[in-house]
PDB file of N, CA and C in Angstrom:
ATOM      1  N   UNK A   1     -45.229  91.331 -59.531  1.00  0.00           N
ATOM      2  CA  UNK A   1     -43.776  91.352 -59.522  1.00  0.00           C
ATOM      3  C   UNK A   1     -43.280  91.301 -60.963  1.00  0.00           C
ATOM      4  N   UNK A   2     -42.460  91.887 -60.981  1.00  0.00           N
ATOM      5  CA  UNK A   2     -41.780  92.250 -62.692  1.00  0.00           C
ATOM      6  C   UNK A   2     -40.961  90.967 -63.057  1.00  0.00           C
ATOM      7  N   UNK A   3     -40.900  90.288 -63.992  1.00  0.00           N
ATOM      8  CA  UNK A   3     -39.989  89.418 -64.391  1.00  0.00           C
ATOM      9  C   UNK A   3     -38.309  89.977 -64.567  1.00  0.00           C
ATOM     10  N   UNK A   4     -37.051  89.550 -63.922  1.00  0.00           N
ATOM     11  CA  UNK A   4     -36.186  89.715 -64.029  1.00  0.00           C
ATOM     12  C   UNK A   4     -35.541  90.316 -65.318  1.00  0.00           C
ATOM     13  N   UNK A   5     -35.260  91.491 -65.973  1.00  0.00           N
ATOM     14  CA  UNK A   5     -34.491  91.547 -66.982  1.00  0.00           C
ATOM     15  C   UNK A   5     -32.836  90.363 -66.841  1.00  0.00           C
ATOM     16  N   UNK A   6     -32.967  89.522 -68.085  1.00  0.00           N
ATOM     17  CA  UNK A   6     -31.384  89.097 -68.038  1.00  0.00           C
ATOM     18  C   UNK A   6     -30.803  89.676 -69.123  1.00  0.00           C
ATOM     19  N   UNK A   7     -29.532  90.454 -68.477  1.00  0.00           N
ATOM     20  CA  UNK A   7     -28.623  91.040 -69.510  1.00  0.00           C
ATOM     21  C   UNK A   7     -27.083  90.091 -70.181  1.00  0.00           C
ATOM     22  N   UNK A   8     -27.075  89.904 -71.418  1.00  0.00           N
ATOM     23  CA  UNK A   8     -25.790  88.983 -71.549  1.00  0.00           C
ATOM     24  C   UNK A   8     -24.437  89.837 -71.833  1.00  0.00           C
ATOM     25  N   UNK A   9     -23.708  88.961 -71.143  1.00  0.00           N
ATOM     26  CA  UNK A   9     -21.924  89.658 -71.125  1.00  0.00           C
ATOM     27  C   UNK A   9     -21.409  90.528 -71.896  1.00  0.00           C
ATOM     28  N   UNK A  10     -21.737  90.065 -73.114  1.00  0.00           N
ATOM     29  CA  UNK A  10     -21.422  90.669 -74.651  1.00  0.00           C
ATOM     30  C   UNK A  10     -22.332  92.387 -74.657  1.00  0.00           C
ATOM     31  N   UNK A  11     -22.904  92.169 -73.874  1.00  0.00           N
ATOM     32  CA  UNK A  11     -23.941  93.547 -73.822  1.00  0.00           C
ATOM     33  C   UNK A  11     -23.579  94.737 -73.043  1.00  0.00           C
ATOM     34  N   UNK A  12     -23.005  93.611 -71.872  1.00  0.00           N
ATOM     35  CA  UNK A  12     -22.504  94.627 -70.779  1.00  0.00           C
ATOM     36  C   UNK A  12     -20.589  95.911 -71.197  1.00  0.00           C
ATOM     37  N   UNK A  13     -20.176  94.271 -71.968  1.00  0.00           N
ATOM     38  CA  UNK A  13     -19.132  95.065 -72.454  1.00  0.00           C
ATOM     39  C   UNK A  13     -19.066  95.988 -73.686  1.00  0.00           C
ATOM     40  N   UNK A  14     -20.306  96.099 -73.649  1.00  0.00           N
ATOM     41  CA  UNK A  14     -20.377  97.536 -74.224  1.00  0.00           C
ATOM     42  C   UNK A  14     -20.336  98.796 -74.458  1.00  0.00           C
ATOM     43  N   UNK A  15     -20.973  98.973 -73.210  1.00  0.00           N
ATOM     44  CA  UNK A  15     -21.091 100.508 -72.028  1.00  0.00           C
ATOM     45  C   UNK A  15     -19.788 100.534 -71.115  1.00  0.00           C
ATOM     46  N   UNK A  16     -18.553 100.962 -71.929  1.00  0.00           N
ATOM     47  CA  UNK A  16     -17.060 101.042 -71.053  1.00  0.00           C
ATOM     48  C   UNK A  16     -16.606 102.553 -71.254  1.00  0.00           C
ATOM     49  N   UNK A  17     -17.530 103.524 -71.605  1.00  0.00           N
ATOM     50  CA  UNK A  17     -17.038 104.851 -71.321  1.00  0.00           C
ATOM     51  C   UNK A  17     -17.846 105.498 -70.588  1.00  0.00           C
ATOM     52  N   UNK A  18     -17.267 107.006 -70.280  1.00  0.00           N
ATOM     53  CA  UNK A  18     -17.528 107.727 -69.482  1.00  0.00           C
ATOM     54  C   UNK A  18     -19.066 108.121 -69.674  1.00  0.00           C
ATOM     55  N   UNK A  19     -19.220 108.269 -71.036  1.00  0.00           N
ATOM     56  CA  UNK A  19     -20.900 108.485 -71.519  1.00  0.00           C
ATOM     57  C   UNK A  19     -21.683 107.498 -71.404  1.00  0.00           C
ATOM     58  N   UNK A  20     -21.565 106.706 -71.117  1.00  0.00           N
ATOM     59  CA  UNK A  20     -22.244 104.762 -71.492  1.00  0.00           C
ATOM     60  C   UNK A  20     -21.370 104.178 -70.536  1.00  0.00           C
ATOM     61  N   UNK A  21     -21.765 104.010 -69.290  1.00  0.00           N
ATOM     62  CA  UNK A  21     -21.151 103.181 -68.177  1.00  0.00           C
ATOM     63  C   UNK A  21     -21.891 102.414 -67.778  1.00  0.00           C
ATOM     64  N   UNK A  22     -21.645 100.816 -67.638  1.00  0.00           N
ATOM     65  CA  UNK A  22     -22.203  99.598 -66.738  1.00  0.00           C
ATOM     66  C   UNK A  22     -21.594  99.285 -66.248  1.00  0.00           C
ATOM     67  N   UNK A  23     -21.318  98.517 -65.168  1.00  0.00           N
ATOM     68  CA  UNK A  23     -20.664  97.381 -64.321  1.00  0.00           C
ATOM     69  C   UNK A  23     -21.711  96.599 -63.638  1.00  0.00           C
ATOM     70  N   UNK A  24     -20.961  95.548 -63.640  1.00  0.00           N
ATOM     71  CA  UNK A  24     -21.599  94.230 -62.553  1.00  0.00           C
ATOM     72  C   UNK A  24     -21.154  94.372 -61.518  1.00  0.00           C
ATOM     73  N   UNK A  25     -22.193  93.816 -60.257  1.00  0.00           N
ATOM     74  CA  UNK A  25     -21.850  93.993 -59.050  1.00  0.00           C
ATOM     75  C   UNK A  25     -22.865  92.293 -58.251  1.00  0.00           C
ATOM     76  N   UNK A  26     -22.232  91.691 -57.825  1.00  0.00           N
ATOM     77  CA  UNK A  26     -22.931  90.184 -57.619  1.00  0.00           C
ATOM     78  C   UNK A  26     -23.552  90.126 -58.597  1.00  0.00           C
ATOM     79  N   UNK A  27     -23.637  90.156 -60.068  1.00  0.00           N
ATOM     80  CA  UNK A  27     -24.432  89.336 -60.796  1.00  0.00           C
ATOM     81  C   UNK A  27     -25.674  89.904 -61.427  1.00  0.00           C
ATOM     82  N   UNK A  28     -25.819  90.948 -60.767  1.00  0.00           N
ATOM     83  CA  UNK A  28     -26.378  92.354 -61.313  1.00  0.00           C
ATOM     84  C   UNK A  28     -25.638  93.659 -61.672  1.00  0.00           C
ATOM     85  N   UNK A  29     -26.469  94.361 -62.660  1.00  0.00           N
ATOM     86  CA  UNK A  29     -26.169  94.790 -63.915  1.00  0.00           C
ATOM     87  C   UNK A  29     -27.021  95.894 -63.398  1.00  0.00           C
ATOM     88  N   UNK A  30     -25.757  97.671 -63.459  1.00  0.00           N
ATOM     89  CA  UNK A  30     -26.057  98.860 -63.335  1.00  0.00           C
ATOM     90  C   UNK A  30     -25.221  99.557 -64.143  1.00  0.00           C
ATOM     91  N   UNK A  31     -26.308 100.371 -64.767  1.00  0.00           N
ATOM     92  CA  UNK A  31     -25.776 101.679 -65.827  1.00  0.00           C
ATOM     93  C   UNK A  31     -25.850 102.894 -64.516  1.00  0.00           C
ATOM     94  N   UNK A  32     -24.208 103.086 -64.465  1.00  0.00           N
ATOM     95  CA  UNK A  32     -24.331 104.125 -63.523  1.00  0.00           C
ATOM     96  C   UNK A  32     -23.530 105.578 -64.415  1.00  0.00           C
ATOM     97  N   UNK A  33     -23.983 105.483 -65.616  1.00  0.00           N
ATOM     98  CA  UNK A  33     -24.027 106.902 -66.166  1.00  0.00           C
ATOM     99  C   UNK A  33     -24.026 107.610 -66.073  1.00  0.00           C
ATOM    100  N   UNK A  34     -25.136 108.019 -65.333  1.00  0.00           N
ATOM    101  CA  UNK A  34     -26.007 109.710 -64.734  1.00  0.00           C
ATOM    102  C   UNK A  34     -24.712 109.729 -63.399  1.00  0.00           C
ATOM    103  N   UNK A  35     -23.942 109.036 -63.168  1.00  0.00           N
ATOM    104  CA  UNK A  35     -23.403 108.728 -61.238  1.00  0.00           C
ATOM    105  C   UNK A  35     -22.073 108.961 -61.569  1.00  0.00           C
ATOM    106  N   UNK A  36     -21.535 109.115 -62.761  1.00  0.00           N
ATOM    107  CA  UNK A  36     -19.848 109.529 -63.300  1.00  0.00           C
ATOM    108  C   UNK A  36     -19.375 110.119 -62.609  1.00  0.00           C
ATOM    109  N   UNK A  37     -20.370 111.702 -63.192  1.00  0.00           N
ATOM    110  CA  UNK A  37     -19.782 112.859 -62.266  1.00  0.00           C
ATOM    111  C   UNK A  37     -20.038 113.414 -61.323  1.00  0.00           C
ATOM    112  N   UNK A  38     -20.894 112.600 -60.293  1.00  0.00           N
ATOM    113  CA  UNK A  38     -20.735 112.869 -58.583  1.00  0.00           C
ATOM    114  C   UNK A  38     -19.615 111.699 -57.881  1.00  0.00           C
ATOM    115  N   UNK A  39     -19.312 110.290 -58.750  1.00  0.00           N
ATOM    116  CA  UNK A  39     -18.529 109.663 -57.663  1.00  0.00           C
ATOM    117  C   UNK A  39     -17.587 110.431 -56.511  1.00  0.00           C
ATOM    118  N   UNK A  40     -17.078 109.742 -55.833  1.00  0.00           N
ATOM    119  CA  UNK A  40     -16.026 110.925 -55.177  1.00  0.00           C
ATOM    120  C   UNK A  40     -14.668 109.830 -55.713  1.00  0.00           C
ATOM    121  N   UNK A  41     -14.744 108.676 -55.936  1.00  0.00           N
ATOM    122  CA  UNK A  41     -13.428 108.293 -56.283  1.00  0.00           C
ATOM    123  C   UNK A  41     -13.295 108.766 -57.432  1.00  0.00           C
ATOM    124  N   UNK A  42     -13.704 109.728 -58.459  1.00  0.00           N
ATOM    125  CA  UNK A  42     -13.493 109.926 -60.034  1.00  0.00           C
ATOM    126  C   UNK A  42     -14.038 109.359 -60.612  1.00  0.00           C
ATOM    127  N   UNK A  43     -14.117 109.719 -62.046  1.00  0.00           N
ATOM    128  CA  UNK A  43     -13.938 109.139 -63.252  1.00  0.00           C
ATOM    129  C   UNK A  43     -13.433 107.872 -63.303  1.00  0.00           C
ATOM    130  N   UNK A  44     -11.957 107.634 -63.481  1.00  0.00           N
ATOM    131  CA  UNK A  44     -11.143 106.519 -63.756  1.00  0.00           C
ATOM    132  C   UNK A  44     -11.621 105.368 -62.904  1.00  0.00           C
ATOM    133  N   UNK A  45     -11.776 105.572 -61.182  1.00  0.00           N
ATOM    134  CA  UNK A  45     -11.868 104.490 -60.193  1.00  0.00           C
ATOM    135  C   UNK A  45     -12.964 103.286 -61.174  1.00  0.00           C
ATOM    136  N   UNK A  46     -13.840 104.117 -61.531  1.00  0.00           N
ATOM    137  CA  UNK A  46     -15.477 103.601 -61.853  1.00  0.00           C
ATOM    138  C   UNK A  46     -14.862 103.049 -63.622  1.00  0.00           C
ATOM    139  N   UNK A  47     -14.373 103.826 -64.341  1.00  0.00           N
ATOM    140  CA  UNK A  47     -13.720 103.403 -65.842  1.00  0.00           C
ATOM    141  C   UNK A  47     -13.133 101.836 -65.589  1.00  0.00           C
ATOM    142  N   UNK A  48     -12.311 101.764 -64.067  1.00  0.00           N
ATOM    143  CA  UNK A  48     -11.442 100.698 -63.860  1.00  0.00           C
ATOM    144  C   UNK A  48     -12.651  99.507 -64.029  1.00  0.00           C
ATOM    145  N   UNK A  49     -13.922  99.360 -63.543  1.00  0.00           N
ATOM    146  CA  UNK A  49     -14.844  98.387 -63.695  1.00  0.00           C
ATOM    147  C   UNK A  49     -16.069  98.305 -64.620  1.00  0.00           C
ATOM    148  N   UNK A  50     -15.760  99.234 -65.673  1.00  0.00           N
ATOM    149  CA  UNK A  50     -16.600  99.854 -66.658  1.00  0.00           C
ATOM    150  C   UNK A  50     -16.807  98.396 -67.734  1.00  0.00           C
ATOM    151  N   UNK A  51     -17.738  97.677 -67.573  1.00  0.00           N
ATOM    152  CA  UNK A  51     -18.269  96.837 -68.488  1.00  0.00           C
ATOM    153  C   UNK A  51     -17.245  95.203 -67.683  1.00  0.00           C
ATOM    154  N   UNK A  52     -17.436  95.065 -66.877  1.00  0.00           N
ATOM    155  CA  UNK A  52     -16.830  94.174 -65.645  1.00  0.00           C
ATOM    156  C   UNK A  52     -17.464  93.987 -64.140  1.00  0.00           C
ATOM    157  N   UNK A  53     -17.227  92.957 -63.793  1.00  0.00           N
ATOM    158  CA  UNK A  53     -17.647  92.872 -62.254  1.00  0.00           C
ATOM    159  C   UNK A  53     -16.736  93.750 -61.078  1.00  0.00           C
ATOM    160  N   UNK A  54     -17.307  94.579 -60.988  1.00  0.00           N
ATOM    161  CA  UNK A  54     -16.666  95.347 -59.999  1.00  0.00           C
ATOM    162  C   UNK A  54     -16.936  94.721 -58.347  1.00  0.00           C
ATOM    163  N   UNK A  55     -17.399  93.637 -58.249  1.00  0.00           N
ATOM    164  CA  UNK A  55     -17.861  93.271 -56.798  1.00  0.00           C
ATOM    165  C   UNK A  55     -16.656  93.757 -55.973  1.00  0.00           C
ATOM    166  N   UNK A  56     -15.485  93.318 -56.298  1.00  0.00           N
ATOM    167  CA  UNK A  56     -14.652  92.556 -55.083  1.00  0.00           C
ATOM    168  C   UNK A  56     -14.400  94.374 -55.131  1.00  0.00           C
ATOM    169  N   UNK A  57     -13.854  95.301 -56.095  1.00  0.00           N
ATOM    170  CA  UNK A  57     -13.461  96.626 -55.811  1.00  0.00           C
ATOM    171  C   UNK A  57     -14.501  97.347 -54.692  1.00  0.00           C
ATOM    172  N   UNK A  58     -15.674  97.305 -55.325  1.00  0.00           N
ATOM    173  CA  UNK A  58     -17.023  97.796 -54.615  1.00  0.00           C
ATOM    174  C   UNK A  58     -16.712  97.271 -53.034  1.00  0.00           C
ATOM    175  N   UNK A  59     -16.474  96.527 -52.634  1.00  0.00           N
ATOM    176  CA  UNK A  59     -16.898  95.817 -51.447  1.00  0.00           C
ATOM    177  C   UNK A  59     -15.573  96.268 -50.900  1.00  0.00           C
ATOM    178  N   UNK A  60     -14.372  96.061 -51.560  1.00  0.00           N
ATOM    179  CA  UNK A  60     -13.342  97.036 -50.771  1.00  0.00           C
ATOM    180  C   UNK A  60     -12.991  97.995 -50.217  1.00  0.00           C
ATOM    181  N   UNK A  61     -13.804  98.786 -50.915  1.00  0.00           N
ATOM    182  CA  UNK A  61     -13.285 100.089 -50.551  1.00  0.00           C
ATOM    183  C   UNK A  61     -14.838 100.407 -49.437  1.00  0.00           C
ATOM    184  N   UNK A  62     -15.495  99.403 -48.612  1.00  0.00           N
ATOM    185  CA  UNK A  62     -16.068  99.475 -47.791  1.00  0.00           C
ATOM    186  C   UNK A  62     -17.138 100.877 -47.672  1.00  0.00           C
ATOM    187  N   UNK A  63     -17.675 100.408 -49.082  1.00  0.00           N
ATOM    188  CA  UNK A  63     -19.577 101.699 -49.479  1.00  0.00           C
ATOM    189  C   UNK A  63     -19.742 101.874 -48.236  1.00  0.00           C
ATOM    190  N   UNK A  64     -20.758 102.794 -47.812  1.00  0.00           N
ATOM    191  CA  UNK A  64     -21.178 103.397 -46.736  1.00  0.00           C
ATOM    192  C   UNK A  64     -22.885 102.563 -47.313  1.00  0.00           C
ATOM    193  N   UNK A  65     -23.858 102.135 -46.353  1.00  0.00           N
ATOM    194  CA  UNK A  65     -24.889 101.969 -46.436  1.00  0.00           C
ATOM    195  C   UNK A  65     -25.885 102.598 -47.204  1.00  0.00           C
ATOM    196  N   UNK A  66     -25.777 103.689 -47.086  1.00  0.00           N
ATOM    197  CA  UNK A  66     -26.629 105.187 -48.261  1.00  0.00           C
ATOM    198  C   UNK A  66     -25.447 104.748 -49.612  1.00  0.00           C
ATOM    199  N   UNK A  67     -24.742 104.436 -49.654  1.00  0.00           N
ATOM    200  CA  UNK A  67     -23.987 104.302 -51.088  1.00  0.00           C
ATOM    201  C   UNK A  67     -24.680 102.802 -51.967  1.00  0.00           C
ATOM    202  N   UNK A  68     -24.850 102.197 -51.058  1.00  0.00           N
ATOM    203  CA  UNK A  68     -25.582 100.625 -51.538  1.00  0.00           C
ATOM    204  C   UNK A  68     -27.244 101.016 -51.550  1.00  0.00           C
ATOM    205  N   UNK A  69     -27.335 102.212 -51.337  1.00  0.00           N
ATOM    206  CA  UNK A  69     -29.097 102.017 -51.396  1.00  0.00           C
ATOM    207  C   UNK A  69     -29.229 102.912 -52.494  1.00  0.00           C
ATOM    208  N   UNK A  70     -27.944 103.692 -52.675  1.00  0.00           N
ATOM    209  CA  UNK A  70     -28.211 104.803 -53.989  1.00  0.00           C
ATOM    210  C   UNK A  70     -27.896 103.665 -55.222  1.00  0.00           C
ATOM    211  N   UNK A  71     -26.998 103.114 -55.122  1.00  0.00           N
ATOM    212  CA  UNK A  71     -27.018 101.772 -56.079  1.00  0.00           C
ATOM    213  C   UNK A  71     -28.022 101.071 -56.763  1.00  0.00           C
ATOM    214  N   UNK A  72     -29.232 101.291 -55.989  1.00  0.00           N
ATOM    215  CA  UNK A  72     -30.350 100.732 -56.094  1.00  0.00           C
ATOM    216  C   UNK A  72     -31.029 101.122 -57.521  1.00  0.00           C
ATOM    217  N   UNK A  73     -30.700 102.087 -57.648  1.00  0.00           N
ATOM    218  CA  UNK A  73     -31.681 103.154 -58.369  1.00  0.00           C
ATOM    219  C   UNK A  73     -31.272 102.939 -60.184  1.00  0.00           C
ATOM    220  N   UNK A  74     -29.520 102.711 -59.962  1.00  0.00           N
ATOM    221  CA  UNK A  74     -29.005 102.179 -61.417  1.00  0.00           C
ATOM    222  C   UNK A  74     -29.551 100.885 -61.793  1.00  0.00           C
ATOM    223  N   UNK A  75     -30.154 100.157 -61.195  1.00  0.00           N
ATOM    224  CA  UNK A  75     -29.987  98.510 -61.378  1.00  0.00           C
ATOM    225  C   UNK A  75     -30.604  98.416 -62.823  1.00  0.00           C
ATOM    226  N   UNK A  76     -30.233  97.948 -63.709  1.00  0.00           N
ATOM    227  CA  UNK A  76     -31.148  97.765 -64.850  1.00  0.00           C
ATOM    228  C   UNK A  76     -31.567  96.107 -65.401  1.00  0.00           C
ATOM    229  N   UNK A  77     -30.686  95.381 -64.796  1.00  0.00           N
ATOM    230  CA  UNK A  77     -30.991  93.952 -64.758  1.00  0.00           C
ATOM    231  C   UNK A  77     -29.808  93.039 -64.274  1.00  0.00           C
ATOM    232  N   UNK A  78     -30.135  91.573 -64.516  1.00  0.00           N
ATOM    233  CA  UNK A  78     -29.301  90.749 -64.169  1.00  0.00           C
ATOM    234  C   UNK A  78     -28.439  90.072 -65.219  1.00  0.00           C
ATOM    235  N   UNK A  79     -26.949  89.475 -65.189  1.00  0.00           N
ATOM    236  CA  UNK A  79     -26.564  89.068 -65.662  1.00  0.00           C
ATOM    237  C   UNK A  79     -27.223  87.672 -66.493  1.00  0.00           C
ATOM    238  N   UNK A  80     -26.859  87.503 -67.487  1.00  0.00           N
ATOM    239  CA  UNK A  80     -27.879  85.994 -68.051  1.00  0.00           C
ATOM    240  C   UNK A  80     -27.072  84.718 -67.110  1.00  0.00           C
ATOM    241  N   UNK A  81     -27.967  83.786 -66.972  1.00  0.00           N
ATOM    242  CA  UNK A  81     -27.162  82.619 -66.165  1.00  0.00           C
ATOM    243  C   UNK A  81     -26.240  81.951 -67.047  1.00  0.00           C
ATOM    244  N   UNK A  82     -26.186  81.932 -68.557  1.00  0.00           N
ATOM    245  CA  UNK A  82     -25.282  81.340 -68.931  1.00  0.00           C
ATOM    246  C   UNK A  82     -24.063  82.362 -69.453  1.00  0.00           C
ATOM    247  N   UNK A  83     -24.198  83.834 -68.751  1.00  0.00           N
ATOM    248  CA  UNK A  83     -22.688  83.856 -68.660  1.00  0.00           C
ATOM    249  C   UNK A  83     -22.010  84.056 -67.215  1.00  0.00           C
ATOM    250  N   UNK A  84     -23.278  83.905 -66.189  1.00  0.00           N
ATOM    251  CA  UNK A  84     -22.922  84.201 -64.897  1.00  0.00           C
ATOM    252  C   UNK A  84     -21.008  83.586 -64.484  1.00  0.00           C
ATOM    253  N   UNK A  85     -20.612  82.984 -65.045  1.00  0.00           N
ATOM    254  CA  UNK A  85     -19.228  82.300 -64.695  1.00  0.00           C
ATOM    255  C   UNK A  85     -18.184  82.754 -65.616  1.00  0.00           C
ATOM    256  N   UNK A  86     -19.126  83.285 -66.698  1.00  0.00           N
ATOM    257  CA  UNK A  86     -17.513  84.171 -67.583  1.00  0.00           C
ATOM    258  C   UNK A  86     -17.138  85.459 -67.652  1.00  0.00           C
ATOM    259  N   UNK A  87     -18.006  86.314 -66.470  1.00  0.00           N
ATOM    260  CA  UNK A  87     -17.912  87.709 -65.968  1.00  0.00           C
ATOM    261  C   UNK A  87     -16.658  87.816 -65.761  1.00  0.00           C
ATOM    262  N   UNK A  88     -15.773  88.348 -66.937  1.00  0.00           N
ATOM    263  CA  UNK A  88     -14.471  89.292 -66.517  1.00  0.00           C
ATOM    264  C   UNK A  88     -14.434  90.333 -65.135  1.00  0.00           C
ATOM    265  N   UNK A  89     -13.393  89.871 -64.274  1.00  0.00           N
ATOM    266  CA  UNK A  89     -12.985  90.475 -63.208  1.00  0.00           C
ATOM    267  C   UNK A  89     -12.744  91.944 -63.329  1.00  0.00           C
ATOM    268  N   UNK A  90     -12.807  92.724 -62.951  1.00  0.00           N
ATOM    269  CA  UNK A  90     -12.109  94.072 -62.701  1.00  0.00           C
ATOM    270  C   UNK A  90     -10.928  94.183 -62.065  1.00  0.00           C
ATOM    271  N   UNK A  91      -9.699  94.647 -62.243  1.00  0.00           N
ATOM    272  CA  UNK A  91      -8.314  94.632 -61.705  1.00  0.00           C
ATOM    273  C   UNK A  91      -8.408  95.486 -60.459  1.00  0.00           C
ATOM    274  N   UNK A  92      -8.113  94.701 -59.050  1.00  0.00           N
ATOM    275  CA  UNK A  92      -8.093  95.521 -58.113  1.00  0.00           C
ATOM    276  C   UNK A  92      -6.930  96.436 -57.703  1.00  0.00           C
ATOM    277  N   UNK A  93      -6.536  96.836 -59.054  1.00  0.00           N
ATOM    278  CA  UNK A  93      -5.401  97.828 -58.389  1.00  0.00           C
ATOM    279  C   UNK A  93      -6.260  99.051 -57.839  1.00  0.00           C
ATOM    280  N   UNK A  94      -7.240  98.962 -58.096  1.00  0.00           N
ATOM    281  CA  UNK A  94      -7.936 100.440 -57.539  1.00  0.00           C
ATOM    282  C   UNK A  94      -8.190 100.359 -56.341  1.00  0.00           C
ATOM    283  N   UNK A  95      -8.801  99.129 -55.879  1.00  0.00           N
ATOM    284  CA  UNK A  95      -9.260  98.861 -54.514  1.00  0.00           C
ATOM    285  C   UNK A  95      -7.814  99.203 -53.513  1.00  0.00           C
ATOM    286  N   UNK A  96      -6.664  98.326 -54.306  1.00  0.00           N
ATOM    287  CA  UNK A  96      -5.024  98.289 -53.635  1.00  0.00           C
ATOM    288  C   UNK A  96      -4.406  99.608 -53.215  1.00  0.00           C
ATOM    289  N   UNK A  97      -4.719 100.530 -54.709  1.00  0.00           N
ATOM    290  CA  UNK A  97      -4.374 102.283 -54.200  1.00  0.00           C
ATOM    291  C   UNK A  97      -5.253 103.066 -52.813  1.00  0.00           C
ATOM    292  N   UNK A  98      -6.683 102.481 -52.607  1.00  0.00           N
ATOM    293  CA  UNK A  98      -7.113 103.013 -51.562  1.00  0.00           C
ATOM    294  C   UNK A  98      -6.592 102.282 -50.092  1.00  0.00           C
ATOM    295  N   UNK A  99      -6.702 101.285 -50.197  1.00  0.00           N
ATOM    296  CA  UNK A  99      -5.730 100.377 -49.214  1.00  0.00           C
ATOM    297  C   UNK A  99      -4.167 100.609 -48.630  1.00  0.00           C
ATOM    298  N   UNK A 100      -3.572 101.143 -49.446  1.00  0.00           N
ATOM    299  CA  UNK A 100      -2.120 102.197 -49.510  1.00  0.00           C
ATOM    300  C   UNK A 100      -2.474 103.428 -48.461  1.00  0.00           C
ATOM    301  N   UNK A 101      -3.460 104.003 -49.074  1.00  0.00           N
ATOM    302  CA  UNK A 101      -3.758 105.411 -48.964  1.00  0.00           C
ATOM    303  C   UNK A 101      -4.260 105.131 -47.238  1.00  0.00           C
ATOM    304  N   UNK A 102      -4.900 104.034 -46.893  1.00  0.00           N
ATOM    305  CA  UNK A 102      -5.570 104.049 -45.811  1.00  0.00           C
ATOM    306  C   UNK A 102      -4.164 103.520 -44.904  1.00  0.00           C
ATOM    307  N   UNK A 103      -3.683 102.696 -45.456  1.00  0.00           N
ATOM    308  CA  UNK A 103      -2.781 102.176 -44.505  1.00  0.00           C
ATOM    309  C   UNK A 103      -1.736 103.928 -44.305  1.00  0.00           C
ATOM    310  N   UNK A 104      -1.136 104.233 -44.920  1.00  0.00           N
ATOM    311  CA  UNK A 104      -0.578 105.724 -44.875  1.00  0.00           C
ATOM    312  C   UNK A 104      -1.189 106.203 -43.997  1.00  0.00           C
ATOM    313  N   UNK A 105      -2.258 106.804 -44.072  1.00  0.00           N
ATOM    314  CA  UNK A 105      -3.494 107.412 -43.104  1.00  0.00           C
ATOM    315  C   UNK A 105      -3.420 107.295 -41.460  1.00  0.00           C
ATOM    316  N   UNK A 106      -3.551 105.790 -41.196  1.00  0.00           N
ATOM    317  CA  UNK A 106      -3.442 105.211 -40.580  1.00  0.00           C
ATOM    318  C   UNK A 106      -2.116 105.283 -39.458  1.00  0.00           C
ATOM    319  N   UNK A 107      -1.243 105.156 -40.209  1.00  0.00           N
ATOM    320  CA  UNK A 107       0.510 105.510 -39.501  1.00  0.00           C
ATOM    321  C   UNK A 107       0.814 107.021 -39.039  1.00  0.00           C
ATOM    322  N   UNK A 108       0.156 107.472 -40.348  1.00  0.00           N
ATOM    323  CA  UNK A 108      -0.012 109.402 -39.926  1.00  0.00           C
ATOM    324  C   UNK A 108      -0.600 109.211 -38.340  1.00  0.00           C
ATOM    325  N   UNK A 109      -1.407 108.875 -38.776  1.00  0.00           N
ATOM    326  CA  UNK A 109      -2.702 108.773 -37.265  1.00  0.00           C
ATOM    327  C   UNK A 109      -1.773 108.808 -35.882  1.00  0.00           C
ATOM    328  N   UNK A 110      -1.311 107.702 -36.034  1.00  0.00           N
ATOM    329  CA  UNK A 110      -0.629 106.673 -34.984  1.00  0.00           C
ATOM    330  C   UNK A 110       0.647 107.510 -34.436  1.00  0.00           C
ATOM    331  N   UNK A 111       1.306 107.750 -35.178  1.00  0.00           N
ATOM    332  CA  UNK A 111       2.534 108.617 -35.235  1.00  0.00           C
ATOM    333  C   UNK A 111       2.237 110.174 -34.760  1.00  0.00           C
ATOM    334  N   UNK A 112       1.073 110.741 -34.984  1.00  0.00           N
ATOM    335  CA  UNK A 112       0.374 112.308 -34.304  1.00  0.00           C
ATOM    336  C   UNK A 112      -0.032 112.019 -33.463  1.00  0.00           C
ATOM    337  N   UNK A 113      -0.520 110.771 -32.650  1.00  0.00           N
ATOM    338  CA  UNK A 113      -0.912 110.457 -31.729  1.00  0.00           C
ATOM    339  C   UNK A 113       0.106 110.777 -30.312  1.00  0.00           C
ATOM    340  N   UNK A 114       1.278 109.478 -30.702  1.00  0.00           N
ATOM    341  CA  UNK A 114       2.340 109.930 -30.243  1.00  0.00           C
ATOM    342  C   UNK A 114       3.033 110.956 -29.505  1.00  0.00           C
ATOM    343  N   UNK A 115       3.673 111.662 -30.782  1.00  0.00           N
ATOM    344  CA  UNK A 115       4.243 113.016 -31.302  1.00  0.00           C
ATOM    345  C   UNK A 115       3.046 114.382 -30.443  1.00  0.00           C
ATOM    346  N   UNK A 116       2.343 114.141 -30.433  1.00  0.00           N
ATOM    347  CA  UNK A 116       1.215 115.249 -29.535  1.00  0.00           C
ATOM    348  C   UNK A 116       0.713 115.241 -28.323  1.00  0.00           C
ATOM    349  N   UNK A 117       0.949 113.732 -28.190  1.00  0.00           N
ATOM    350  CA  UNK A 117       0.038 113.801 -26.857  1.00  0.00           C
ATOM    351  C   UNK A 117       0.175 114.760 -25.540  1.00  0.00           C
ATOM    352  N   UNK A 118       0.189 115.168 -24.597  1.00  0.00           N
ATOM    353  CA  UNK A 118       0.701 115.672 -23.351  1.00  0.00           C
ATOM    354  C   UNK A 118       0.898 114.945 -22.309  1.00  0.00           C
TER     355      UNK A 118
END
């Protein structure tokens, strides 16, 4: 078994562009670089948690199972334990815009439902 890489904070906020991307996700640490330009949320969604804990966004916008196993493949290590508690948050306005979008969605739905039935 491989000994854990620990990566420290100061390291992670390094890799915050589009060429050089990390984020944290529980406490582990992925360079998802090569993964920019297939996301389907964009560029920006992924920029929004670029050198930050993206957990709570990640987990919002409810990955598909094959999305958490392709995850797998970036992992490059773990956060160090002594900055495990000063991991800057990621702003969930991104998670909030898909949440909008779904709730919208949603009313469309409801409302064609309606409006069509026979």
């Amino acid at each position: 078994m491989t000994a854990t890489e620990y990566i420290r904070m100061s390291d992670v906020g390094k890799h915050v562009t589009e060429n050089d991307l990390w984020f944290i996700k529980d406490n582990k640490v992925y360079d998802i670089t090569q993964f920019v330009d297939q996301h389907p949320g964009g560029v920006d969604t992924l920029l929004s948690v670029a050198g930050k804990d993206g957990t709570s966004e990640f987990n919002a916008v409810g990955h598909s199972d094959s999305a958490l196993e392709d995850l797998r493949q970036y992992y490059i290590g773990e956060i160090h334990p002594d900055d495990a508690e000063k991991v800057p948050q990621a702003s969930i306005q991104a998670a909030n815009n898909y949440f909008g979008i779904a709730v919208v969605l949603a009313l469309v739905a409801v409302c064609s439902f309606f409006i069509f039935r026979p």
